[in-house]
N, C-alpha and C. Protein backbone atom coordinates (compact mmCIF):
# COMPACT_ATOMS: atom_id res chain seq x y z
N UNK A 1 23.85 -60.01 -8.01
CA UNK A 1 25.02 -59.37 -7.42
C UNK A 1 25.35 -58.08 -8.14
N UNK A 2 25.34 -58.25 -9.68
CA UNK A 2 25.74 -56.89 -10.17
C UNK A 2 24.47 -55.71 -10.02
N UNK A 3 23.29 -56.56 -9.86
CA UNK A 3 22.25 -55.19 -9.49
C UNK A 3 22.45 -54.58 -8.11
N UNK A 4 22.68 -55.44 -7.29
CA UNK A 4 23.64 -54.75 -5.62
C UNK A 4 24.22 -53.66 -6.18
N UNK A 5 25.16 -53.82 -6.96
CA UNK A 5 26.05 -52.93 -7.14
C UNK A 5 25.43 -51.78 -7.68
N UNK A 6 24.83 -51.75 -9.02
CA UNK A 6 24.45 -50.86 -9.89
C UNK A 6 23.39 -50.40 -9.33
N UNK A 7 22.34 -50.55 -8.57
CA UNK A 7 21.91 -49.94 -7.99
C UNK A 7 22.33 -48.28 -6.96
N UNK A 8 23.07 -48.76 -6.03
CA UNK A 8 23.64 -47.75 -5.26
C UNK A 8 24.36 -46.59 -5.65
N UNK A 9 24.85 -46.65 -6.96
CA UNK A 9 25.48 -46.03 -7.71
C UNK A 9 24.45 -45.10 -8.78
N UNK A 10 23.46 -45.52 -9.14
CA UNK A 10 22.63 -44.83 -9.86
C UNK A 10 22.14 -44.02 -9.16
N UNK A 11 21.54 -44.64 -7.76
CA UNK A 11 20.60 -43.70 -6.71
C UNK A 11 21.83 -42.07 -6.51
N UNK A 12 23.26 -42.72 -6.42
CA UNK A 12 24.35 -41.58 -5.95
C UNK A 12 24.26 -40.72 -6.70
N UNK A 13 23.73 -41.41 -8.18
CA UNK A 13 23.97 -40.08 -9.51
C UNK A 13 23.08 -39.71 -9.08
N UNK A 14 22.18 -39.72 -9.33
CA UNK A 14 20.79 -38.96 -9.55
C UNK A 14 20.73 -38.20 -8.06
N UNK A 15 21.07 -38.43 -6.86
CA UNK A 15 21.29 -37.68 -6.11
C UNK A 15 22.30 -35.99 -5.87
N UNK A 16 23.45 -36.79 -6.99
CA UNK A 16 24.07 -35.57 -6.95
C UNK A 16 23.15 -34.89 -7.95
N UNK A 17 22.75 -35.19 -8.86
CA UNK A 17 22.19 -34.54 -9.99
C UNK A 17 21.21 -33.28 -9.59
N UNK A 18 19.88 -34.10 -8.98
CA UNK A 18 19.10 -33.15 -7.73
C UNK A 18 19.84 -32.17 -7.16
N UNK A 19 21.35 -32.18 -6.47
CA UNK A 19 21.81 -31.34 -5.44
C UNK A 19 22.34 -30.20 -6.58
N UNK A 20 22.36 -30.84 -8.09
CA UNK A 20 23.53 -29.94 -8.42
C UNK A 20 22.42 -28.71 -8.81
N UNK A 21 21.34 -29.70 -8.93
CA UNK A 21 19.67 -28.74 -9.81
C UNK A 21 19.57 -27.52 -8.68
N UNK A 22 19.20 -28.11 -7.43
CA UNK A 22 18.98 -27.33 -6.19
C UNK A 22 19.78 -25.96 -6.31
N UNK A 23 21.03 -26.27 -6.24
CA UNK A 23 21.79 -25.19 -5.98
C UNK A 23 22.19 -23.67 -7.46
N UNK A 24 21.73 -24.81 -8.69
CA UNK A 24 21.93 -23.48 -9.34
C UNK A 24 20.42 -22.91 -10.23
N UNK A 25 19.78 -23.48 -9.73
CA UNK A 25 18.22 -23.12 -9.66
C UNK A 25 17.98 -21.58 -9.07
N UNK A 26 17.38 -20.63 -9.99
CA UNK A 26 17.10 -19.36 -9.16
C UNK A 26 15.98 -19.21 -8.22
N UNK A 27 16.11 -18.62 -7.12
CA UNK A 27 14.91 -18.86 -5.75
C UNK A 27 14.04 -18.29 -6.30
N UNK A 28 12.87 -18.81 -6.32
CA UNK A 28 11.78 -18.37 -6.46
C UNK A 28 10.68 -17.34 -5.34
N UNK A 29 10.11 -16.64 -5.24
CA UNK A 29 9.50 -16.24 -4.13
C UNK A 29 8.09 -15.74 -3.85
N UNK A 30 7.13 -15.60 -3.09
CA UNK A 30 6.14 -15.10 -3.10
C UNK A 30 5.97 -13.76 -3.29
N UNK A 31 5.50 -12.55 -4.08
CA UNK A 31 5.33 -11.58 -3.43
C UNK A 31 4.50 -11.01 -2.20
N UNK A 32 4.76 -10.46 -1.37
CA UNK A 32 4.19 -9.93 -0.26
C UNK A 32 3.61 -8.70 -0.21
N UNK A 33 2.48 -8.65 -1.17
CA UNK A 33 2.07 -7.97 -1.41
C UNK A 33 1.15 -7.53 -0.33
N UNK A 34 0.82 -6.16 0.02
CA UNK A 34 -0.23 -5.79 1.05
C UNK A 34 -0.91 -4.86 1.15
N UNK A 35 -1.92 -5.06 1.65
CA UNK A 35 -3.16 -4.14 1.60
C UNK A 35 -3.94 -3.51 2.60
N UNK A 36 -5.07 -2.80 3.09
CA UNK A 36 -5.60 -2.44 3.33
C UNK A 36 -6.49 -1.01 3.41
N UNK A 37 -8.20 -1.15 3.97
CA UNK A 37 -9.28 -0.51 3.60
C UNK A 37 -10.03 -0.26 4.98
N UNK A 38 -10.37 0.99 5.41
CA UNK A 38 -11.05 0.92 6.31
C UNK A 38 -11.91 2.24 6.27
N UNK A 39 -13.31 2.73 7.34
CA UNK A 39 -14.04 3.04 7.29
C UNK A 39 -14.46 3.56 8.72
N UNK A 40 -13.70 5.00 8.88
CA UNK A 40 -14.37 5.88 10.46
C UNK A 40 -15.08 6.38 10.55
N UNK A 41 -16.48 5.54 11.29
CA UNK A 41 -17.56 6.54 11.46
C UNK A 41 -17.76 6.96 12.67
N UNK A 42 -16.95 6.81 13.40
CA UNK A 42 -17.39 7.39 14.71
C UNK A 42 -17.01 8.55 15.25
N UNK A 43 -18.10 9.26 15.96
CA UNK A 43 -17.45 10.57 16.33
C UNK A 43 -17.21 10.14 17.70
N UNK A 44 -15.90 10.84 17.67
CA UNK A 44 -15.15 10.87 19.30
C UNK A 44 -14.59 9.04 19.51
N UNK A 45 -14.16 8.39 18.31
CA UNK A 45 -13.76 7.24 18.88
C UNK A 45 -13.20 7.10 20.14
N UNK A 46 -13.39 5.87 21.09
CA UNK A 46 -12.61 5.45 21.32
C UNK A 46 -10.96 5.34 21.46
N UNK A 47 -9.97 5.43 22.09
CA UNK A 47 -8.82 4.41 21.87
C UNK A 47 -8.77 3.06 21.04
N UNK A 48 -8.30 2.90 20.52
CA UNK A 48 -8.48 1.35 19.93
C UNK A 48 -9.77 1.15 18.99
N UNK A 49 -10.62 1.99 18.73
CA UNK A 49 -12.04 1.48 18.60
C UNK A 49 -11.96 0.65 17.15
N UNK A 50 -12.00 -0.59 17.14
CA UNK A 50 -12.91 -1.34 16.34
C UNK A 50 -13.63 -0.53 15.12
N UNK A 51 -13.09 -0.50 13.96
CA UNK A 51 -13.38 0.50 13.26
C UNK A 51 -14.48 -0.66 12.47
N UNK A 52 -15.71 -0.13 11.69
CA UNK A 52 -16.76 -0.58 11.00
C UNK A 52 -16.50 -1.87 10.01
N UNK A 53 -17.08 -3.02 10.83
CA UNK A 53 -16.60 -4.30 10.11
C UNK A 53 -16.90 -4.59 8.98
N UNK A 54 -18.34 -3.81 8.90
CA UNK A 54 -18.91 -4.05 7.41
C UNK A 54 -18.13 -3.27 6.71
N UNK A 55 -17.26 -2.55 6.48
CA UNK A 55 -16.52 -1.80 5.67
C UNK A 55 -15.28 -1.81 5.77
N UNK A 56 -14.25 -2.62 5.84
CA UNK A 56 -13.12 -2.47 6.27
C UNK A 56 -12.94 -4.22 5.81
N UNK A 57 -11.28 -4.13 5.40
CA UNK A 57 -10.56 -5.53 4.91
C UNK A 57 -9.35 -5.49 5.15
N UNK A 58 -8.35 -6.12 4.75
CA UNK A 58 -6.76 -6.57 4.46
C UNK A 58 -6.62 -7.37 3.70
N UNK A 59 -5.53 -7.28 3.28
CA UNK A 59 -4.66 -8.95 2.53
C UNK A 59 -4.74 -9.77 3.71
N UNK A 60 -4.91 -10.26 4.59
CA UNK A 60 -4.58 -11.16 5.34
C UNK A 60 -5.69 -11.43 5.86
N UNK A 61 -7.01 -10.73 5.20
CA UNK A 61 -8.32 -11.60 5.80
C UNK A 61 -8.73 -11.49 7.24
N UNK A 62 -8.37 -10.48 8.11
CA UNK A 62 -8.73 -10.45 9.59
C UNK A 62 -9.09 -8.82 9.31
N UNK A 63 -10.26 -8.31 10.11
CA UNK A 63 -10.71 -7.82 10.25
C UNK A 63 -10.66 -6.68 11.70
N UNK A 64 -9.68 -6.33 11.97
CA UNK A 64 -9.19 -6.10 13.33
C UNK A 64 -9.09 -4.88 13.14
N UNK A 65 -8.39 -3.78 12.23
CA UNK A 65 -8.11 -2.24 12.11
C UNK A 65 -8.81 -1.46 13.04
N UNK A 66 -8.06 -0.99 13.67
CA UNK A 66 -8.61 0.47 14.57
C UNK A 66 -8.27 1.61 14.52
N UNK A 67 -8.99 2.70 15.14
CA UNK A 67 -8.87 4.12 14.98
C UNK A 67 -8.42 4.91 16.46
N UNK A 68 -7.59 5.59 16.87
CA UNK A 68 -7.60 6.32 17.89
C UNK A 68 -7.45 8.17 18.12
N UNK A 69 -8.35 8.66 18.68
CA UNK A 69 -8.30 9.63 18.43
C UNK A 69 -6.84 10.79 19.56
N UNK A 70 -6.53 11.68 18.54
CA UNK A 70 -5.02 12.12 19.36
C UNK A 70 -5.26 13.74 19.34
N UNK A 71 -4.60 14.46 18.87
CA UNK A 71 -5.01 16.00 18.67
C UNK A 71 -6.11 16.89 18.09
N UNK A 72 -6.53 17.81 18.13
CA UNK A 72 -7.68 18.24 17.40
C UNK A 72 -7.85 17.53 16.44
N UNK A 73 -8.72 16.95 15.67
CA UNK A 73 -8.81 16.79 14.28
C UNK A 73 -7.74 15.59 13.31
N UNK A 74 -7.04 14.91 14.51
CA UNK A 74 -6.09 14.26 14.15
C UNK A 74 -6.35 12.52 14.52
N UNK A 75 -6.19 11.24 13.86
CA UNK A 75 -6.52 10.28 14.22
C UNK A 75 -5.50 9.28 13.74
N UNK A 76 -4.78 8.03 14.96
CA UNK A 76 -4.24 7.33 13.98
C UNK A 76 -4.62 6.09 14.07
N UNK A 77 -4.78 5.86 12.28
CA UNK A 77 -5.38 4.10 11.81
C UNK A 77 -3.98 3.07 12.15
N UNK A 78 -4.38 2.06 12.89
CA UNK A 78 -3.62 0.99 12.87
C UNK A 78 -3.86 -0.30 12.17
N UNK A 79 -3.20 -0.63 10.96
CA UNK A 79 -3.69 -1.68 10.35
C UNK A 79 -2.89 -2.92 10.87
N UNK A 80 -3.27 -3.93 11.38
CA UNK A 80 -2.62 -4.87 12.38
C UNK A 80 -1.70 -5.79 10.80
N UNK A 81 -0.34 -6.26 11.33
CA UNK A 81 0.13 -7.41 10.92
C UNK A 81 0.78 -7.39 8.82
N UNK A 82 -0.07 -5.60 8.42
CA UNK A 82 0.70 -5.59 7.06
C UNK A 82 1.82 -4.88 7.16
N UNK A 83 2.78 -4.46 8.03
CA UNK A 83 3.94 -3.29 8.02
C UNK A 83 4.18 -3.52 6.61
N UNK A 84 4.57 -2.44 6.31
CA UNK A 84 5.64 -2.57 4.62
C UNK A 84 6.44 -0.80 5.36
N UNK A 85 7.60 -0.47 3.88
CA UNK A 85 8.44 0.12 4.35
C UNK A 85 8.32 1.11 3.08
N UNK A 86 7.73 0.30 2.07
CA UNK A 86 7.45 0.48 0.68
C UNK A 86 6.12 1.02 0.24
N UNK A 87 5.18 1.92 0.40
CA UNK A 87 3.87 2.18 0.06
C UNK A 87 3.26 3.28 -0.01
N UNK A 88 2.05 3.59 0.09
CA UNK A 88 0.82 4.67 -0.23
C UNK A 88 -0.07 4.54 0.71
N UNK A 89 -0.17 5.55 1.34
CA UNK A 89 -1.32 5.51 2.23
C UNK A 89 -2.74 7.08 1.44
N UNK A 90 -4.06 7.07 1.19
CA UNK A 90 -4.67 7.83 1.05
C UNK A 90 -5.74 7.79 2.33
N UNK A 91 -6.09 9.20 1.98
CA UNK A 91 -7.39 9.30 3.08
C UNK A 91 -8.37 10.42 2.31
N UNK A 92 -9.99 9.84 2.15
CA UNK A 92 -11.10 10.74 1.68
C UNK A 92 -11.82 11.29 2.92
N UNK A 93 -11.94 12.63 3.09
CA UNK A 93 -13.53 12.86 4.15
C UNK A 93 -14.52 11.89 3.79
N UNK A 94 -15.46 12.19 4.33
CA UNK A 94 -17.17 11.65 4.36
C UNK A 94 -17.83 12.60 5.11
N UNK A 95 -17.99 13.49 4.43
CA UNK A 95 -18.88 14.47 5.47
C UNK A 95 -19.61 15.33 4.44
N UNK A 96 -20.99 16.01 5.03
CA UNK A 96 -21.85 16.94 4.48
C UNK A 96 -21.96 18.49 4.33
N UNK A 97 -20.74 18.22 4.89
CA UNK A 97 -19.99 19.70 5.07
C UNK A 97 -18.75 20.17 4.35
N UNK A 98 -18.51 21.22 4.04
CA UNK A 98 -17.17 21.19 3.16
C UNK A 98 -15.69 21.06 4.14
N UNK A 99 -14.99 20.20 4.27
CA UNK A 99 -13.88 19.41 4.72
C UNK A 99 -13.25 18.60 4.01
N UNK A 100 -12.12 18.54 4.34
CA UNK A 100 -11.21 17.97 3.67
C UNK A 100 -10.34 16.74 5.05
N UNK A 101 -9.57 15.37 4.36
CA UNK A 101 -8.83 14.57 5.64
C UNK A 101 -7.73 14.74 4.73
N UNK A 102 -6.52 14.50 4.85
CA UNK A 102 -5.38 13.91 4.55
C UNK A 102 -4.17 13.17 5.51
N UNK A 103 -3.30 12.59 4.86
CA UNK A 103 -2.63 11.25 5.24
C UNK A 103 -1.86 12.78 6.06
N UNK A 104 -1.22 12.51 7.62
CA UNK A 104 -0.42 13.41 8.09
C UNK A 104 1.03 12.95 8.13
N UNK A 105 0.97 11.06 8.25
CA UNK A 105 2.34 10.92 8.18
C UNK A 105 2.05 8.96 8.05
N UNK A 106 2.79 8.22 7.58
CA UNK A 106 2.56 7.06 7.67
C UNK A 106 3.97 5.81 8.22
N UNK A 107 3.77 4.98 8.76
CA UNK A 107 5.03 4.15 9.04
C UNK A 107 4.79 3.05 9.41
N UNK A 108 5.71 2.16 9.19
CA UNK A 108 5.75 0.59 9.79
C UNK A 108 5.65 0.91 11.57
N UNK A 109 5.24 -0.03 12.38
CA UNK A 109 5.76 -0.07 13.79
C UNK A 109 5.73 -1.70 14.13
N UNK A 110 6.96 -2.43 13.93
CA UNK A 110 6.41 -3.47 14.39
C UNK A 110 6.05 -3.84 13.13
N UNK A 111 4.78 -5.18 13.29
CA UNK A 111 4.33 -5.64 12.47
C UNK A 111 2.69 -5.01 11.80
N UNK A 112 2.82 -3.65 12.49
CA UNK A 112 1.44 -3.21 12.33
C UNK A 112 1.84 -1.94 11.54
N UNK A 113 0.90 -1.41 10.53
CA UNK A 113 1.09 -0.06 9.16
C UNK A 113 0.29 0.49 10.29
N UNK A 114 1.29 2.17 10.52
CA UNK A 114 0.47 2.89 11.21
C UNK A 114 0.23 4.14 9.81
N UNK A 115 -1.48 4.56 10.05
CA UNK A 115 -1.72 6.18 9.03
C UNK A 115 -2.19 6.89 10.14
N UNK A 116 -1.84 8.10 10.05
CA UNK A 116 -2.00 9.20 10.87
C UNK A 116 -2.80 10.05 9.70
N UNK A 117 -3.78 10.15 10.10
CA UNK A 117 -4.89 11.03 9.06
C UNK A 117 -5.20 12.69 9.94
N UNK A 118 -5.70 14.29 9.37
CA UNK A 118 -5.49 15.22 10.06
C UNK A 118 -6.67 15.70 8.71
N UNK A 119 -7.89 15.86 9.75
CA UNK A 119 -9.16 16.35 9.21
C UNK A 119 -8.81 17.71 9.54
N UNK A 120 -9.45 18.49 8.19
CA UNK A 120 -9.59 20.39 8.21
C UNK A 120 -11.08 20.91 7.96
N UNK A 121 -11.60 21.70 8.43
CA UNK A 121 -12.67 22.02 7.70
C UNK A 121 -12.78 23.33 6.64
N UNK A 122 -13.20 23.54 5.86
CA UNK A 122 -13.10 24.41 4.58
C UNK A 122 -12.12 25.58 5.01
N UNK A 123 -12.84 26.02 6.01
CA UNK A 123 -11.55 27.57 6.52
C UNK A 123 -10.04 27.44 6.62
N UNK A 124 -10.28 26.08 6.72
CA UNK A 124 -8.75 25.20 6.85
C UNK A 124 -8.13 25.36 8.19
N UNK A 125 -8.62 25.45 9.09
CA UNK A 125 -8.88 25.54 10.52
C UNK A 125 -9.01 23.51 10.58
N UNK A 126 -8.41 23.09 11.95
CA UNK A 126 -8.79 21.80 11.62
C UNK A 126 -10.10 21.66 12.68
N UNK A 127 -10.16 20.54 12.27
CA UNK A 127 -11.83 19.97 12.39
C UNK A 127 -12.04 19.87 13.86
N UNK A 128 -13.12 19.70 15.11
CA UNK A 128 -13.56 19.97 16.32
C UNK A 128 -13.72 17.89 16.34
N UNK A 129 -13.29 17.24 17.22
CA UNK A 129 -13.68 15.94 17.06
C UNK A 129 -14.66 15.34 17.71
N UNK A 130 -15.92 16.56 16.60
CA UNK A 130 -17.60 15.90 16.52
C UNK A 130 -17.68 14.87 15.92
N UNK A 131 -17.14 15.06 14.55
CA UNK A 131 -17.50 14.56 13.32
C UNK A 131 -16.61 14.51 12.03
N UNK A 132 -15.59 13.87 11.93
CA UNK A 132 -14.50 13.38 10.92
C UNK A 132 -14.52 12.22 10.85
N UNK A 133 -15.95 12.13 9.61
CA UNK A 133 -15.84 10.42 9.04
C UNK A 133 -14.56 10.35 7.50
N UNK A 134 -14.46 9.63 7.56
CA UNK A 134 -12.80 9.25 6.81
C UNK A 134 -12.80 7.81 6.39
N UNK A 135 -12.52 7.70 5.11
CA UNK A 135 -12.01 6.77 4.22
C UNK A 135 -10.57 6.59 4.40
N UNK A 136 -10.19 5.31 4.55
CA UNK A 136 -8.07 5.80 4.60
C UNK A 136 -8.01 3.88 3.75
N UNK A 137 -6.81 3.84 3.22
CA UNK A 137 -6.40 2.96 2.65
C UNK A 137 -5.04 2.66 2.68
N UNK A 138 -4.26 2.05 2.69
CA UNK A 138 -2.97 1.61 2.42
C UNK A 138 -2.67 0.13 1.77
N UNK A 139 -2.06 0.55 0.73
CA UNK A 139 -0.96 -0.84 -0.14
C UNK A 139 0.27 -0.38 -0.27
N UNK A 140 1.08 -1.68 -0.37
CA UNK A 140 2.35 -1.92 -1.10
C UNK A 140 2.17 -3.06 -2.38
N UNK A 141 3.09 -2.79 -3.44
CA UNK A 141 3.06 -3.72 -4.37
C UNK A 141 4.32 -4.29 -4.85
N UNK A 142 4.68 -5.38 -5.21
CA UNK A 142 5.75 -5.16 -5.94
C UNK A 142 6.07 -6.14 -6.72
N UNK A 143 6.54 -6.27 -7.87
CA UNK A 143 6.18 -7.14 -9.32
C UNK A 143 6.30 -7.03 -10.14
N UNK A 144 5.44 -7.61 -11.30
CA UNK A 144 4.33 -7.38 -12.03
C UNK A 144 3.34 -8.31 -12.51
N UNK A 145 2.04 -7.54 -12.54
CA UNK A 145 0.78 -7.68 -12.04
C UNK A 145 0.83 -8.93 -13.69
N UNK A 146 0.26 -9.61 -14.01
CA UNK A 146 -0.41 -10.12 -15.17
C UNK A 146 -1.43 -9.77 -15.88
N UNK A 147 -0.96 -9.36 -17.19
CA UNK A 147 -2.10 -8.20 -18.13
C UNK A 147 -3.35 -9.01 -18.21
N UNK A 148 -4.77 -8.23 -18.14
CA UNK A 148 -4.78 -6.37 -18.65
C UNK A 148 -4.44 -6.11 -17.11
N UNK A 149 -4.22 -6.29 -15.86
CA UNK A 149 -4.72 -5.42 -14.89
C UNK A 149 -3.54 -4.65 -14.35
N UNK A 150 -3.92 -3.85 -13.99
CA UNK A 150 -3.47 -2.23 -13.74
C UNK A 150 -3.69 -1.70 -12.40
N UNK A 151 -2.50 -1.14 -11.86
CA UNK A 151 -2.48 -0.81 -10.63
C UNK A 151 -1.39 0.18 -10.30
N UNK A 152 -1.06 1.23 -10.18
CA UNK A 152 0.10 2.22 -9.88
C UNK A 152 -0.39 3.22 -8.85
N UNK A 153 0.62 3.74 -8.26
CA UNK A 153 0.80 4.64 -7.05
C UNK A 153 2.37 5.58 -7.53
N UNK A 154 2.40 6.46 -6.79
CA UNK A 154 3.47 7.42 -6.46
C UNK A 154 3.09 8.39 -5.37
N UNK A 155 4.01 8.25 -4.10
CA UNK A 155 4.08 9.26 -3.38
C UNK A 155 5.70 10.18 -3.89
N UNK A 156 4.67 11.78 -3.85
CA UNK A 156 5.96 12.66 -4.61
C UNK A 156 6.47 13.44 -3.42
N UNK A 157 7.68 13.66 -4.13
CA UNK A 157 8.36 15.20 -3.17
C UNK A 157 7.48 16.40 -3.28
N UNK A 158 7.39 17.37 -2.37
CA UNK A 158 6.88 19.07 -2.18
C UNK A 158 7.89 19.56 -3.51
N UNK A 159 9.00 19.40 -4.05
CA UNK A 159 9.66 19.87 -4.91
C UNK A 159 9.72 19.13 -6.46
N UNK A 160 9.19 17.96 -6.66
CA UNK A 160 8.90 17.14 -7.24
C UNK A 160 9.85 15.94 -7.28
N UNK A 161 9.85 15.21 -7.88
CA UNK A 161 10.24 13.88 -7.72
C UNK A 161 9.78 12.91 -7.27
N UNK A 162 10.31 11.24 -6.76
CA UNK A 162 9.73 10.36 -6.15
C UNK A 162 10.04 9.89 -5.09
N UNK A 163 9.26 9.42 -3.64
CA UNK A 163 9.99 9.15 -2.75
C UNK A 163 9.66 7.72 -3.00
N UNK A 164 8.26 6.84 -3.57
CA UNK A 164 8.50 5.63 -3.57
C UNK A 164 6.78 5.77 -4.61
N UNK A 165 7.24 4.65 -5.59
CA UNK A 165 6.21 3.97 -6.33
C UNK A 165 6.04 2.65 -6.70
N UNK A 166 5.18 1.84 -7.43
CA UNK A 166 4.92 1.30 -8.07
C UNK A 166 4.64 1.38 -9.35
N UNK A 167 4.74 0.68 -10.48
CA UNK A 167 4.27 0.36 -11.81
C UNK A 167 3.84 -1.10 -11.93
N UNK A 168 3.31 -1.47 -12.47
CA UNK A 168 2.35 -2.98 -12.55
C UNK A 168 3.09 -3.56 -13.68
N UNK A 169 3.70 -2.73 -14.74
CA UNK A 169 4.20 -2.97 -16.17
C UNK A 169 5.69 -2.93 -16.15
N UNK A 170 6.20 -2.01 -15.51
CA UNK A 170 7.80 -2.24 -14.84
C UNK A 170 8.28 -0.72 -15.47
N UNK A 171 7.48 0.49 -15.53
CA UNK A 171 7.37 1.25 -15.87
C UNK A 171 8.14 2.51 -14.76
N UNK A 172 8.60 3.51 -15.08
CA UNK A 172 9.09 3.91 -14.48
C UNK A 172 8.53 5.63 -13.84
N UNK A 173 7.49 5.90 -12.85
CA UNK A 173 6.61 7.07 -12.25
C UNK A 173 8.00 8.11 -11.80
N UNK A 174 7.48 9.38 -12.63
CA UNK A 174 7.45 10.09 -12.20
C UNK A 174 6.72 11.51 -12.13
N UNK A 175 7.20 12.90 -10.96
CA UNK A 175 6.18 13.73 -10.44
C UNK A 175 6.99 14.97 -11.26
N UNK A 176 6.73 15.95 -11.26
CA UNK A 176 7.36 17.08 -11.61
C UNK A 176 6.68 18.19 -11.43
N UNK A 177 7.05 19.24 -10.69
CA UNK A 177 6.38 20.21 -10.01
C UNK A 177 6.48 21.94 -11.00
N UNK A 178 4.96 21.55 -11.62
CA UNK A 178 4.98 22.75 -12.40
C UNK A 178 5.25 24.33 -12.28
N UNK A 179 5.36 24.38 -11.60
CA UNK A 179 5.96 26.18 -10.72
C UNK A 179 4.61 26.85 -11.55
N UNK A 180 3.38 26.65 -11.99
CA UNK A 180 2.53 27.57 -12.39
C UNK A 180 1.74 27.88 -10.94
N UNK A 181 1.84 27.17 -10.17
CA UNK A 181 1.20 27.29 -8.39
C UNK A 181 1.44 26.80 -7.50
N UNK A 182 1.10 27.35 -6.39
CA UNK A 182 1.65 26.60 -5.33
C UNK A 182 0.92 24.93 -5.45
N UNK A 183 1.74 23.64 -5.24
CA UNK A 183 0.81 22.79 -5.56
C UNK A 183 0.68 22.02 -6.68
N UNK A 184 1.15 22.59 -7.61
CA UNK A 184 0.78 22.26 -9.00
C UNK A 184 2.06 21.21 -9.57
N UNK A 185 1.26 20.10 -9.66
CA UNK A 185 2.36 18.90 -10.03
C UNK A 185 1.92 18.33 -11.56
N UNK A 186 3.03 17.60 -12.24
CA UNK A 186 2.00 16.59 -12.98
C UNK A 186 3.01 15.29 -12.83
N UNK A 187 2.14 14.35 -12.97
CA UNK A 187 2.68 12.87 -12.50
C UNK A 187 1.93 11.96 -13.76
N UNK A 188 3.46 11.16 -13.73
CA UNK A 188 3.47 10.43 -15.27
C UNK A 188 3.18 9.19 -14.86
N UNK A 189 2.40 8.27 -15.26
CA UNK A 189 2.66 6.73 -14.67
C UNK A 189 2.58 5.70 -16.23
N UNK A 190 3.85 5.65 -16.82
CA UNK A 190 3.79 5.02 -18.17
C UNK A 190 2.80 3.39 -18.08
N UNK A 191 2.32 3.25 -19.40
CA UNK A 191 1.99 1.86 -19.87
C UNK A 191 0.63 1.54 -19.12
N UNK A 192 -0.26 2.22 -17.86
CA UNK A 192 -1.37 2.30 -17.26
C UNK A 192 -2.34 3.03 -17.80
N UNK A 193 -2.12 3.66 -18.62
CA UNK A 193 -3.19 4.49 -19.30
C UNK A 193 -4.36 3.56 -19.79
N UNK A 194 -5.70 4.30 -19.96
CA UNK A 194 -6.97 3.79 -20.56
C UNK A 194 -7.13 3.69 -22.14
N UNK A 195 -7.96 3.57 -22.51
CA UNK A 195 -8.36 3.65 -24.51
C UNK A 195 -7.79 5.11 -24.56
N UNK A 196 -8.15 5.93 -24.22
CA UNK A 196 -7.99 7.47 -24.72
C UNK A 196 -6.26 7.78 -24.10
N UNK A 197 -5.89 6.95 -23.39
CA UNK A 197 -4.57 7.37 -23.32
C UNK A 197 -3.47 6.17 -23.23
N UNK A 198 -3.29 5.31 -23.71
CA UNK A 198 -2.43 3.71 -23.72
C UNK A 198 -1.57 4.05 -23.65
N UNK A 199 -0.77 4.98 -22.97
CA UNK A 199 1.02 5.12 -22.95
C UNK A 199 1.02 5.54 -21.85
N UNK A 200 0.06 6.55 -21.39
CA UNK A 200 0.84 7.40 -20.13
C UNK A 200 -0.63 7.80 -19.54
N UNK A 201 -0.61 7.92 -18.47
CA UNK A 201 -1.67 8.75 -17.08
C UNK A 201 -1.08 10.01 -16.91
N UNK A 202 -1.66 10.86 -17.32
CA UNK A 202 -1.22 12.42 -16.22
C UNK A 202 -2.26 12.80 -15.22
């Protein structure tokens, strides 16, 4: 009879006990970290085209990224399902010719990271859309990473400053615009540095 009792009463403690843990417990969370890599080789894509499977990934393991072609020399990558609001988008040529690609503008839409990439060729005239093969990439990060590994970004202002970065170390990037040229920046990214530089990246 007295275990009837003492029973129901223990289960009550230990119940509140749990509720009291629950509630002043700090939330824990995943980071949502995101990525992607892709690879345009085609001249005159497509709409939509299925950009090169053997070369191209995500954080999320699907293989879907496409390319569409829009104004002279102009193309935009759709990376399906990573939007972020927070990130870096780059873009390299691939060509045998002297040209240059760069990022023209980047944004969430939805659940899909759109990069708008804008091929030039040396004269700086933009490119004829024969032939603008292009490297483009986009991540967001946010954290920190667990040492040694190393990972930082900064997109800067035309005047210097930051519009958004990362540090892996909790470090704080910034750009500063040297007035010796048009162009001429230097960008700090503390605690990422190599052997020859362990404090700072310029």
């Amino acid at each position: 009879m007295r275990l009837r009792r003492i029973l129901p009463a223990l289960l009550a403690t230990l119940l509140g006990a749990g509720a009291a843990l629950v509630a002043t417990a700090p939330a824990q969370a995943a980071t949502p970290d995101r990525w992607a890599f892709a690879f345009m080789d085609k001249p005159l894509p497509p709409a939509g085209y299925l950009m090169d499977l053997a070369r191209q990934w995500k954080s999320d393991n699907v293989q879907n990224s496409t390319v569409s072609p829009g104004a002279v020399g102009r193309y935009r990558v759709v990376f399906p399902n990573i939007a972020s609001t927070n990130g870096v988008a780059h873009v390299t040529a691939v060509a045998g010719d002297p040209r240059w690609c760069q990022v023209w503008n980047y944004f969430p839409l939805g659940a899909d990271q759109i990069v708008d990439v804008q091929c030039y060729k040396y004269t700086g005239a933009v490119v004829t859309q024969d032939w603008s093969a292009f490297t483009v990439m986009y991540s967001t990060s946010s954290g920190l990473l667990p040492g040694p590994s190393t990972y930082a970004y900064l997109q800067g202002k035309s005047t210097g400053g930051t519009v958004t970065s990362y540090n892996p170390v909790g470090g704080i990037n910034t750009s500063v615009h040297l007035g010796v040229g048009t162009g001429t920046y230097r960008v700090f990214l503390p605690g990422v540095g190599g052997p020859r530089s362990p404090a700072t990246c310029r």
